[in-house]
C-alpha atoms as a PDB file:
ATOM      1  CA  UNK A   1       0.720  14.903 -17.235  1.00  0.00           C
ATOM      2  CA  UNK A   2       1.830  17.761 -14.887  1.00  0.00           C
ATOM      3  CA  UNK A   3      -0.571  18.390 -11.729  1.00  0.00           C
ATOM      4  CA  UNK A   4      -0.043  22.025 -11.673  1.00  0.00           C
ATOM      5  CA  UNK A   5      -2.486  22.420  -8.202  1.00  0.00           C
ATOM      6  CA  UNK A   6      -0.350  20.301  -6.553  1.00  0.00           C
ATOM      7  CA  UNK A   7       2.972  22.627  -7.844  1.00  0.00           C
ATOM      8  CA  UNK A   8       0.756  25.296  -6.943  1.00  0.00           C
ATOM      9  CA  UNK A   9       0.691  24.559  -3.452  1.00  0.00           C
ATOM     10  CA  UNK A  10       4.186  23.993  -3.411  1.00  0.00           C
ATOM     11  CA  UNK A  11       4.552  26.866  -4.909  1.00  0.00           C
ATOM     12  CA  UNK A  12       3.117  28.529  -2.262  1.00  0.00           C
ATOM     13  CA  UNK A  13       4.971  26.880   0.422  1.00  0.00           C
ATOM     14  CA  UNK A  14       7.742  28.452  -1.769  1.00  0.00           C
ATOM     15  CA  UNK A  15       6.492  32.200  -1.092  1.00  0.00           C
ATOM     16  CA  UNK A  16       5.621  31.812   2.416  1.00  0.00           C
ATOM     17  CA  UNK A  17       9.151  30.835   3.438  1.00  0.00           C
ATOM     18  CA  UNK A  18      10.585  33.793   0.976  1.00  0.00           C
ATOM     19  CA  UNK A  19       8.071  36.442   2.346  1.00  0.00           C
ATOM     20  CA  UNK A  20       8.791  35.294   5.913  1.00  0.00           C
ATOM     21  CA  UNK A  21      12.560  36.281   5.415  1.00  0.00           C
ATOM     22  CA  UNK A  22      11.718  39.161   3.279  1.00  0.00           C
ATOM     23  CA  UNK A  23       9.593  40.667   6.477  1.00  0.00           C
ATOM     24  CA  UNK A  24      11.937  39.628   8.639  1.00  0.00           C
ATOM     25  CA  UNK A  25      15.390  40.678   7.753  1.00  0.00           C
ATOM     26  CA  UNK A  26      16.619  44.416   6.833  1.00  0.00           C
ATOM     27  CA  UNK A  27      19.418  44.101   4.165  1.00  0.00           C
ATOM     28  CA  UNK A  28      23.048  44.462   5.498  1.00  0.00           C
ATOM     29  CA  UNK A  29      25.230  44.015   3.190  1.00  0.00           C
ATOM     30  CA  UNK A  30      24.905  45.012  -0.536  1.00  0.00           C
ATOM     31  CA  UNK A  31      26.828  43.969  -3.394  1.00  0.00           C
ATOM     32  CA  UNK A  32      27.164  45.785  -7.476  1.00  0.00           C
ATOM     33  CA  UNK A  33      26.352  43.324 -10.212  1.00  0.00           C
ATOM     34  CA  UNK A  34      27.168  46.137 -12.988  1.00  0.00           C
ATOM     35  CA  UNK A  35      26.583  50.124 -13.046  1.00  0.00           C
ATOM     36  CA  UNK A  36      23.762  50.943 -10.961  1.00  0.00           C
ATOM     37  CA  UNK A  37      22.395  47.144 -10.365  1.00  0.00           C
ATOM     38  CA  UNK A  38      22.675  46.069  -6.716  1.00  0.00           C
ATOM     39  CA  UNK A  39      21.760  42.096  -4.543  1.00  0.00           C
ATOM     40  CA  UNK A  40      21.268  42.264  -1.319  1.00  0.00           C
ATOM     41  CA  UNK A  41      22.147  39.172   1.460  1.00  0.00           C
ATOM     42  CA  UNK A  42      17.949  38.960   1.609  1.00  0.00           C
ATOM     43  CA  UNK A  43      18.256  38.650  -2.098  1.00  0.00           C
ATOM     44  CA  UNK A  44      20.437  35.623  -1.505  1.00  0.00           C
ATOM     45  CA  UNK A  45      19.018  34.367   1.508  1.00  0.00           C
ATOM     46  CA  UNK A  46      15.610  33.985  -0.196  1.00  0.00           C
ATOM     47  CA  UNK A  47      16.654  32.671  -3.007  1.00  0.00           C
ATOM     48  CA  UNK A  48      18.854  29.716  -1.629  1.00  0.00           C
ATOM     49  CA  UNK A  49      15.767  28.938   0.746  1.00  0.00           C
ATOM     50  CA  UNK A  50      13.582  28.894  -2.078  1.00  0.00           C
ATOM     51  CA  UNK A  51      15.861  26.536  -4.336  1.00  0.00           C
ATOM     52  CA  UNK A  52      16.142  24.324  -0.976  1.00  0.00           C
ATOM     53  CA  UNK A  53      12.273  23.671  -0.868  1.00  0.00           C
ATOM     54  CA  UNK A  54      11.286  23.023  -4.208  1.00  0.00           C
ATOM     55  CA  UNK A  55      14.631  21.307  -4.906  1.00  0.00           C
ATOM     56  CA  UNK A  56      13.938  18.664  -1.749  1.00  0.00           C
ATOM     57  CA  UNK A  57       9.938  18.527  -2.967  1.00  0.00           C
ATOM     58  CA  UNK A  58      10.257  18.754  -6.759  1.00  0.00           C
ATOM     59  CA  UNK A  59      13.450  17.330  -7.256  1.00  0.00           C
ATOM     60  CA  UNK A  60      12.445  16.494 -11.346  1.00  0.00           C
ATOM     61  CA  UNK A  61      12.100  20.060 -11.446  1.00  0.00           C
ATOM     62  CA  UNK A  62      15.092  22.552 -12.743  1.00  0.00           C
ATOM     63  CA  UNK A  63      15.469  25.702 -10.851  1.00  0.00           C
ATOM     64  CA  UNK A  64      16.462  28.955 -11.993  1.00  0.00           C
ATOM     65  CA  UNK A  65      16.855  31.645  -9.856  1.00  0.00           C
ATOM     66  CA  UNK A  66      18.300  35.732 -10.308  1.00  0.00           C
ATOM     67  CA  UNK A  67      21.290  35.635  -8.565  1.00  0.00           C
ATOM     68  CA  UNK A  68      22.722  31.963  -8.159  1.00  0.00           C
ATOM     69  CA  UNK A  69      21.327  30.626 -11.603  1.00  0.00           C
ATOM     70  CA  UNK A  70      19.930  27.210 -12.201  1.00  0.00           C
ATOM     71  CA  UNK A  71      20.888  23.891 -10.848  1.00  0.00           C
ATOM     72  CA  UNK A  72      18.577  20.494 -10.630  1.00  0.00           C
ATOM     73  CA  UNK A  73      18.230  17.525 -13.791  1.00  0.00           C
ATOM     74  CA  UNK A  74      17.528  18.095 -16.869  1.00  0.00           C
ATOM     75  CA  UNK A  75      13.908  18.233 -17.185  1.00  0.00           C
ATOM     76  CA  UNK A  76      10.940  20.229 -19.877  1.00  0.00           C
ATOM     77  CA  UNK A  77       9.987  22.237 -16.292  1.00  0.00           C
ATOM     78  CA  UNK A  78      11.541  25.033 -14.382  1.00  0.00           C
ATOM     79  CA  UNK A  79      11.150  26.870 -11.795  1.00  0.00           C
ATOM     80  CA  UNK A  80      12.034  30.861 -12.064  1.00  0.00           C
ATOM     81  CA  UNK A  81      12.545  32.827  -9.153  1.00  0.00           C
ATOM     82  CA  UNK A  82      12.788  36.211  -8.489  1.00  0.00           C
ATOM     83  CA  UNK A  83      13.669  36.714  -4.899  1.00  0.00           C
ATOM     84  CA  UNK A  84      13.529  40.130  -4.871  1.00  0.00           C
ATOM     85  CA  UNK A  85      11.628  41.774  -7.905  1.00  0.00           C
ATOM     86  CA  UNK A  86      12.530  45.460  -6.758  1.00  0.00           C
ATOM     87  CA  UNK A  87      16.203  45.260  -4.794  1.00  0.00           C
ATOM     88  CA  UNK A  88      16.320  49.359  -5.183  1.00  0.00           C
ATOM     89  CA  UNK A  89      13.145  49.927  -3.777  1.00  0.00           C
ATOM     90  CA  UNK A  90      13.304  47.360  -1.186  1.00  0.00           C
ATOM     91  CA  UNK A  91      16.587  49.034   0.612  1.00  0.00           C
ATOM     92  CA  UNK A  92      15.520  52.089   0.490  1.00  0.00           C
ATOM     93  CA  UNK A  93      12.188  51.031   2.439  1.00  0.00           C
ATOM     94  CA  UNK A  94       9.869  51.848  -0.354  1.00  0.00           C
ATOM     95  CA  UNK A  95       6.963  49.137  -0.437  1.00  0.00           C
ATOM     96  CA  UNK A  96       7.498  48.679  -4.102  1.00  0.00           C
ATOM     97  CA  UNK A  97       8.795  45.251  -4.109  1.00  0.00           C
ATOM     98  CA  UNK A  98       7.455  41.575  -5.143  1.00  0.00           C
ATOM     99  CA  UNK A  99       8.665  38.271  -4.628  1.00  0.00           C
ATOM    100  CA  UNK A 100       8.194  36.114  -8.104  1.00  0.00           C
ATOM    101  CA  UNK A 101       7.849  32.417  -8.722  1.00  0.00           C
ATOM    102  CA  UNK A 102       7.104  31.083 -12.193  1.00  0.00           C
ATOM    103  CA  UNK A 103       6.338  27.506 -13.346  1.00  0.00           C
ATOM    104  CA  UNK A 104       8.019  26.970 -16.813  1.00  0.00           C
ATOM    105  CA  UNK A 105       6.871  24.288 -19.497  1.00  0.00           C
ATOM    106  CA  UNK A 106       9.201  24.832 -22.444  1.00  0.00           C
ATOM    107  CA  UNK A 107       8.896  28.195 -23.608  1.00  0.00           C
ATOM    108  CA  UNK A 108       5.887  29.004 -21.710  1.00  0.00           C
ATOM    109  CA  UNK A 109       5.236  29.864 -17.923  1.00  0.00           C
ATOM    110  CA  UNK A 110       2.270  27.433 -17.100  1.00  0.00           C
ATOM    111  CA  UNK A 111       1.845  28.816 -13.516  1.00  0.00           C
ATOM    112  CA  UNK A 112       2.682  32.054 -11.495  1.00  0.00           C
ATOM    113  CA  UNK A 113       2.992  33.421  -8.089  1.00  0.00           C
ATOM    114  CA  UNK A 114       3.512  37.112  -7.208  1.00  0.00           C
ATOM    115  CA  UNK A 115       3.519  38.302  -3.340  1.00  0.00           C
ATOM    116  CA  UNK A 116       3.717  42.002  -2.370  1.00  0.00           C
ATOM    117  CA  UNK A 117       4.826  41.807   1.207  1.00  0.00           C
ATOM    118  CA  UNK A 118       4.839  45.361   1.995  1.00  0.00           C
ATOM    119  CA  UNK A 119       0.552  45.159   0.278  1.00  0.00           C
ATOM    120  CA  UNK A 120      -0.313  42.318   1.826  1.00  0.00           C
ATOM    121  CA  UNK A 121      -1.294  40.324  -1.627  1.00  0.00           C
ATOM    122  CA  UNK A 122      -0.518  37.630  -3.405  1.00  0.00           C
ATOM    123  CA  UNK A 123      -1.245  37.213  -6.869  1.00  0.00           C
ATOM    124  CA  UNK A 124      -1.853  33.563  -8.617  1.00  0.00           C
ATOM    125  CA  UNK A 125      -2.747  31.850 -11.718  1.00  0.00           C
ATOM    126  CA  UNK A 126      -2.632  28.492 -13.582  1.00  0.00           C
ATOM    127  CA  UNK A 127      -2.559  28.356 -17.190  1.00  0.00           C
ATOM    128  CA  UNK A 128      -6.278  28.110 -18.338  1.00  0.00           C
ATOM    129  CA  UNK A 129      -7.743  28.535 -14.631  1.00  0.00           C
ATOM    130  CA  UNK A 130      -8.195  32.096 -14.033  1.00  0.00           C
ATOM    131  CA  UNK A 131      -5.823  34.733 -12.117  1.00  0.00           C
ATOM    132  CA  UNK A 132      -6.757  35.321  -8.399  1.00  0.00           C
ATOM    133  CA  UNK A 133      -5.697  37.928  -5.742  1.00  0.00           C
ATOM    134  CA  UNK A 134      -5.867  36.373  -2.381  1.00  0.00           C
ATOM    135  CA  UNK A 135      -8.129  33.773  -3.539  1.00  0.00           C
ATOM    136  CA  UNK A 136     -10.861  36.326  -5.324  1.00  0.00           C
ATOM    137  CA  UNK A 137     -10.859  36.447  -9.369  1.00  0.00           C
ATOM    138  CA  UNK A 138      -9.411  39.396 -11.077  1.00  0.00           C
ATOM    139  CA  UNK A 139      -9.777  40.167 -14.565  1.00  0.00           C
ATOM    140  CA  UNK A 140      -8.073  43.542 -16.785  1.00  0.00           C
ATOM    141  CA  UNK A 141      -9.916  46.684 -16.672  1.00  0.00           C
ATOM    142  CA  UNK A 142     -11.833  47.392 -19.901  1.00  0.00           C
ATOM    143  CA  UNK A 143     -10.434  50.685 -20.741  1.00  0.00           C
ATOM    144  CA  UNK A 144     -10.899  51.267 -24.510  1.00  0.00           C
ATOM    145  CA  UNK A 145      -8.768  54.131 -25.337  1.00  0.00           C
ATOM    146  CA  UNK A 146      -5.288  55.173 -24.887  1.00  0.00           C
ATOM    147  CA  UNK A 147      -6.347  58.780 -23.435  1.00  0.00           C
ATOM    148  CA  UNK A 148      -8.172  57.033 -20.794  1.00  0.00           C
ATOM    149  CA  UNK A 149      -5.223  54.599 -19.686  1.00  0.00           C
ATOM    150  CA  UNK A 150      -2.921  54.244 -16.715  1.00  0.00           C
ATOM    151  CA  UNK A 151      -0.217  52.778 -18.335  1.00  0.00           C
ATOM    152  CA  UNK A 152       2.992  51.225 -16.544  1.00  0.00           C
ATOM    153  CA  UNK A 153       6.788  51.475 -17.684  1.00  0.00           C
ATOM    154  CA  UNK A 154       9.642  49.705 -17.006  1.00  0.00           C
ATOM    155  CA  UNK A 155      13.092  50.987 -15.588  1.00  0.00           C
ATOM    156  CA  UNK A 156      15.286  52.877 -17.557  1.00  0.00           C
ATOM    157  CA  UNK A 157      18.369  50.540 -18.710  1.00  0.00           C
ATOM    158  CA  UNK A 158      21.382  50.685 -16.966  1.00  0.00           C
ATOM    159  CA  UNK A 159      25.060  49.100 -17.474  1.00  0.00           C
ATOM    160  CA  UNK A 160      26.358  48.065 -20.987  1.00  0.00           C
ATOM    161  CA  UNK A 161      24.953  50.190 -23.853  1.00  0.00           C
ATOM    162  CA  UNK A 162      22.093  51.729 -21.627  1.00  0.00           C
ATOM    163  CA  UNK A 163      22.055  55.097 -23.748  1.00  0.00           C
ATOM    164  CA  UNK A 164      21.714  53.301 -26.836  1.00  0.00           C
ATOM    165  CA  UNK A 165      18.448  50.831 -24.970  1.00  0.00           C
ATOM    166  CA  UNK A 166      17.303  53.589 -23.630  1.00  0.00           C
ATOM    167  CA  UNK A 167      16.620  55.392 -26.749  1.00  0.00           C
ATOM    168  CA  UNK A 168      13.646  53.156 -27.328  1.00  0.00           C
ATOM    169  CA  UNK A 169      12.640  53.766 -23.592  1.00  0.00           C
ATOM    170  CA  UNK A 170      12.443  57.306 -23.973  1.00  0.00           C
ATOM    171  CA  UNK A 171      10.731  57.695 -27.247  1.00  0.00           C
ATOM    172  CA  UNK A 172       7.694  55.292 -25.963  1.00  0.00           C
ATOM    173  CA  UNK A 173       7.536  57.611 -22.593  1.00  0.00           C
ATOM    174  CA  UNK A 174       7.502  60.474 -24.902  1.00  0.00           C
ATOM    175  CA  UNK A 175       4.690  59.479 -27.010  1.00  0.00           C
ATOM    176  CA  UNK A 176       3.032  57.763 -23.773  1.00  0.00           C
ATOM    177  CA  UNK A 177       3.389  61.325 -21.926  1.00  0.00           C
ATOM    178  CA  UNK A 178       1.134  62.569 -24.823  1.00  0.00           C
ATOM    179  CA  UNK A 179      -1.680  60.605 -25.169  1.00  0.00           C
ATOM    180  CA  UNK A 180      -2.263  58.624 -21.894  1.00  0.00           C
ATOM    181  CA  UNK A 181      -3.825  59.074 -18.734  1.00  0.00           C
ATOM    182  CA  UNK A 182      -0.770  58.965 -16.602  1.00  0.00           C
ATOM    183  CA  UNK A 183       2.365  57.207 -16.867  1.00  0.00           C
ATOM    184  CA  UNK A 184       3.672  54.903 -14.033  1.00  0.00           C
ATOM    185  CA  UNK A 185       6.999  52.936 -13.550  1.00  0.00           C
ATOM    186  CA  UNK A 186       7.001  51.207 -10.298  1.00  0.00           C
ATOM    187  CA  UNK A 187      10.680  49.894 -10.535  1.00  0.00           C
ATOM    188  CA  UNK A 188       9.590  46.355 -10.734  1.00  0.00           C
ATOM    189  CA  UNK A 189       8.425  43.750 -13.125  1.00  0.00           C
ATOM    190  CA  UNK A 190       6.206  42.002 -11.084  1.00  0.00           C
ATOM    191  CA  UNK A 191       4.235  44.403  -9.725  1.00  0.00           C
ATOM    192  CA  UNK A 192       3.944  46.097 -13.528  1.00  0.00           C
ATOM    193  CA  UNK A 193       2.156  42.602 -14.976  1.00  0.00           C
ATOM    194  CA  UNK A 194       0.256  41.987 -11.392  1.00  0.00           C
ATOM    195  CA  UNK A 195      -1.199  45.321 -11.406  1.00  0.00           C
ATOM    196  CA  UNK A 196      -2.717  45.230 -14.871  1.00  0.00           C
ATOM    197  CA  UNK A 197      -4.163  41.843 -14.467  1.00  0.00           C
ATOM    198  CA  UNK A 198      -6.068  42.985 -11.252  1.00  0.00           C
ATOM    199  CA  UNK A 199      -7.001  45.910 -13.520  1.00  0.00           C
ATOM    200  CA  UNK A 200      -5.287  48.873 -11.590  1.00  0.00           C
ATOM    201  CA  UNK A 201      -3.518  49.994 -14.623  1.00  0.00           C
ATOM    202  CA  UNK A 202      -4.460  49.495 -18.698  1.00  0.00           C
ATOM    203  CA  UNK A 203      -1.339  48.565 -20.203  1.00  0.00           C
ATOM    204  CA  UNK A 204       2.165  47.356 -18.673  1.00  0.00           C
ATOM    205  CA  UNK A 205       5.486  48.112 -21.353  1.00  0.00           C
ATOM    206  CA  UNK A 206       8.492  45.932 -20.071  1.00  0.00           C
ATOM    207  CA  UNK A 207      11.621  46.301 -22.737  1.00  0.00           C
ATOM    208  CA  UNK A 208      13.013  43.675 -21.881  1.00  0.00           C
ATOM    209  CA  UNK A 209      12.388  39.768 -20.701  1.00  0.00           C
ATOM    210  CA  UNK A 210      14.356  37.865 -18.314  1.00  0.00           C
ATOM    211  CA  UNK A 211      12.005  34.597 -16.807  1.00  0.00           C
ATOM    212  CA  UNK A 212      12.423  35.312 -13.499  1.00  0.00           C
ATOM    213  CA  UNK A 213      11.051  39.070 -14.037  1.00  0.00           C
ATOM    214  CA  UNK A 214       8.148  37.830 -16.436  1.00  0.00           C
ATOM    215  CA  UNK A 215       7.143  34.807 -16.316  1.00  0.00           C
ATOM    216  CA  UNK A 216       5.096  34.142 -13.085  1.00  0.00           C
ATOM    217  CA  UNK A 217       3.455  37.806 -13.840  1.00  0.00           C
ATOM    218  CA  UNK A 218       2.926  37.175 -17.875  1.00  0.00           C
ATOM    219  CA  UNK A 219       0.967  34.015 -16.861  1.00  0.00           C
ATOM    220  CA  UNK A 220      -1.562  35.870 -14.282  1.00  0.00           C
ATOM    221  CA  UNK A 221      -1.976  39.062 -16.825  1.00  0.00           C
ATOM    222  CA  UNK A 222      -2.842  36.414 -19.335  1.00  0.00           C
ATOM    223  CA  UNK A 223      -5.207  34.297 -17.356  1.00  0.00           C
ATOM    224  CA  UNK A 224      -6.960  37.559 -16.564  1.00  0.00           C
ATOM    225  CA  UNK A 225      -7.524  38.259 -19.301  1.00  0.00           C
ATOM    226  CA  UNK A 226      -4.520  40.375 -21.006  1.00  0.00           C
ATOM    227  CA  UNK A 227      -2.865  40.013 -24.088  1.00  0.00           C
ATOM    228  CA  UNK A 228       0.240  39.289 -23.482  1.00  0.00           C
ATOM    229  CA  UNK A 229       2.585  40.216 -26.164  1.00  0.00           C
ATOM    230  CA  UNK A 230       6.025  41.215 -27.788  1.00  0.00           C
ATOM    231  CA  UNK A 231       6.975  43.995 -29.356  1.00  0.00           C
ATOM    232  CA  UNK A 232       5.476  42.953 -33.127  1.00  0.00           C
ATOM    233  CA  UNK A 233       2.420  41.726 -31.482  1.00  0.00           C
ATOM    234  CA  UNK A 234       3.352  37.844 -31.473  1.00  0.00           C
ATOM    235  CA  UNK A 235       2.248  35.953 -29.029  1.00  0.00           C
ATOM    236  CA  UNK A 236       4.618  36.616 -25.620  1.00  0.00           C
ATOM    237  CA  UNK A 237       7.395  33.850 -24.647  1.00  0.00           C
ATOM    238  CA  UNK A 238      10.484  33.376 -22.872  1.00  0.00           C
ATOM    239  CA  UNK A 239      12.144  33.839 -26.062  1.00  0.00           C
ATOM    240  CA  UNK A 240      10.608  37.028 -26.936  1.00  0.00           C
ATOM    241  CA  UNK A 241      12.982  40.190 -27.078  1.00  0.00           C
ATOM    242  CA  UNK A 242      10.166  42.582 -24.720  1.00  0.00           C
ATOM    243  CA  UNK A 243       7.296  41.974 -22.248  1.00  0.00           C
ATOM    244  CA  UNK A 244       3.745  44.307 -23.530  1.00  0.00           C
ATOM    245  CA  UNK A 245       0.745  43.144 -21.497  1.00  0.00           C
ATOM    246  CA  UNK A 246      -2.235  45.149 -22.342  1.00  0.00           C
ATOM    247  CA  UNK A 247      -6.559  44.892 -22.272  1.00  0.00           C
ATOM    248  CA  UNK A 248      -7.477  43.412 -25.411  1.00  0.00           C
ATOM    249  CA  UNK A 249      -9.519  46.831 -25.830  1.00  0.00           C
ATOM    250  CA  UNK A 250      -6.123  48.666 -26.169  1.00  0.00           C
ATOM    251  CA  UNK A 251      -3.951  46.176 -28.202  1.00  0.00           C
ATOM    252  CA  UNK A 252      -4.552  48.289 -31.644  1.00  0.00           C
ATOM    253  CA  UNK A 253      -3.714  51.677 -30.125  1.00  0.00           C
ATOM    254  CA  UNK A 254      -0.613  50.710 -27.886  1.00  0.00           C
ATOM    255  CA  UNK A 255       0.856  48.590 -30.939  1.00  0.00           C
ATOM    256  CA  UNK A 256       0.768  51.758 -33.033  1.00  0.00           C
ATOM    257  CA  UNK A 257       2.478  53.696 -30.836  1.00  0.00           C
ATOM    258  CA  UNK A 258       5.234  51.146 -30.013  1.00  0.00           C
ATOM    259  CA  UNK A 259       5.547  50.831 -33.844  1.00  0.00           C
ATOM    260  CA  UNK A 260       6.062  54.919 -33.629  1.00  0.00           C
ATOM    261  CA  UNK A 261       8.658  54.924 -30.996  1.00  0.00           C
ATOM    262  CA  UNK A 262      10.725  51.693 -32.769  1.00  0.00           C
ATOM    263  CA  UNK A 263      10.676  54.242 -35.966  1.00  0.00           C
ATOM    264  CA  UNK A 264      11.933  57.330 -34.510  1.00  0.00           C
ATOM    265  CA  UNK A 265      14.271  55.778 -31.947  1.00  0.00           C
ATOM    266  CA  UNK A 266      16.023  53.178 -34.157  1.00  0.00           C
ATOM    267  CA  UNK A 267      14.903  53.427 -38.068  1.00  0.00           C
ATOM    268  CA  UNK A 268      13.277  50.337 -37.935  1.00  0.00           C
ATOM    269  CA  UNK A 269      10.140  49.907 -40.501  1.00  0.00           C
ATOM    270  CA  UNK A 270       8.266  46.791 -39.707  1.00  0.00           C
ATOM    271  CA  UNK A 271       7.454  44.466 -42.159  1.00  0.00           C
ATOM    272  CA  UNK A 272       4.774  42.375 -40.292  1.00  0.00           C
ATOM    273  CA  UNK A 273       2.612  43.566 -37.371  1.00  0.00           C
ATOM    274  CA  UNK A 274       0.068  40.999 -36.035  1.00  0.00           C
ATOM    275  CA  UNK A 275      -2.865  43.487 -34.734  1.00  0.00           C
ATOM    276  CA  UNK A 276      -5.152  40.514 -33.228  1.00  0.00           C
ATOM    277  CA  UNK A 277      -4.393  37.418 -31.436  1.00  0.00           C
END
């Protein structure tokens, strides 16, 4: 059986060494991975720190991380890091960043850690244990309609085919633009699922789902109480094509309107649509 609190703590051994050198280095040199996607050395320097630790303490344990990819035995668990969740914002200065660890059983993240340097929070959960925030509880906001949402995007695609991805994206900000609150995109992942789960925001929309952007931050939104879903309302996993985390009171509502934007933007008429968990 997997003791997750003890991988929790190393876990957060993990973080503190990656926020340390987050805080304490200014990126210097940057370097393209495609049109308009950037790593930074603190990118890499994290991440090989990171893989270092948990590779020396967990060594039964896989890691995957962003930039270097995965390395360790062959083993049911992973770790998925995210050393930067936010390179844009984070070299231009703007707080918007998050560092991301995910514990991953299978298909499923079983345990998540999000930090937000620049906010001074870190964000935790273990499958069937509750989501904290610096060690208090958090739980989604009840919000029960759409026109009373705050409702968080993700980027805008960029690189191969982006106009054609980015079809989708625009017809769910169109619709979102007319009957929520406000629309947010913070310009990273992490923050998007963190954010709901502490109940700042109502929904989160991610199209899209890498495991080192997801999974540490679809494991908190769910333990706090989100459903955490893809784009046909099946339950979320690593395999799943998008990342929609959203208060149960809002499921119906957001699902409709994602089933909207699929139909205008690509021609697509579902066939099944699973409106309850």
């Amino acid at each position: 059986m997997t003791d997750l609190d003890s991988l929790l703590s190393y876990a957060m051994k993990a973080i503190d060494i990656a926020k340390d050198i987050a805080r304490t280095h200014s990126p210097n040199t940057l370097k393209s991975k495609g049109d308009r996607d950037m790593v930074s050395d603190v990118d890499i320097t994290i991440e090989r720190a990171v893989r270092s630790y948990l590779l020396e303490q967990t060594p039964h344990i896989r890691f995957l991380g962003e930039e270097e990819g995965q390395t360790g035995h062959v083993s049911d668990l992973l770790w998925a890091l995210d050393p930067i969740d936010g390179t844009a914002n984070f070299v231009r200065q703007l707080p918007l960043y998050a560092i991301s660890l995910a514990l991953v059983q299978g298909n499923l993240p079983v345990l998540g850690v999000v930090d937000l340097p620049a906010f001074g929070a870190r964000y935790s959960a273990i499958k069937d244990h509750g989501a904290e925030v610096n060690g208090t509880s958090i739980h989604v906001h009840p919000t029960s309609r759409l026109h009373d949402a705050i409702v968080s995007i993700g980027d805008y695609a960029v690189g191969a085919e982006a106009d054609v991805k980015n079809e989708l994206r625009l017809a769910v900000t169109q619709r979102l633009a007319r009957q929520a609150l406000r629309v947010r995109m913070f310009g990273t992942a992490a923050i998007d699922l963190a954010w709901l789960a502490e109940g700042k925001t109502d929904a989160s929309i991610i199209l899209g789902n890498k495991p080192w952007d997801t999974a540490a931050g679809t494991v908190i939104a769910h333990e706090a109480g989100a459903e955490v879903i893809d784009l046909d309302g099946s339950p979320h996993t690593l395999s799943s094509k998008a990342t929609i985390a959203v208060a149960p009171t809002l499921r119906g509502e957001l699902l409709d309107l994602l089933i909207e934007a699929q139909t205008s933007a690509t021609g697509w008429t579902p066939s099944s649509v699973k409106h309850s968990r």
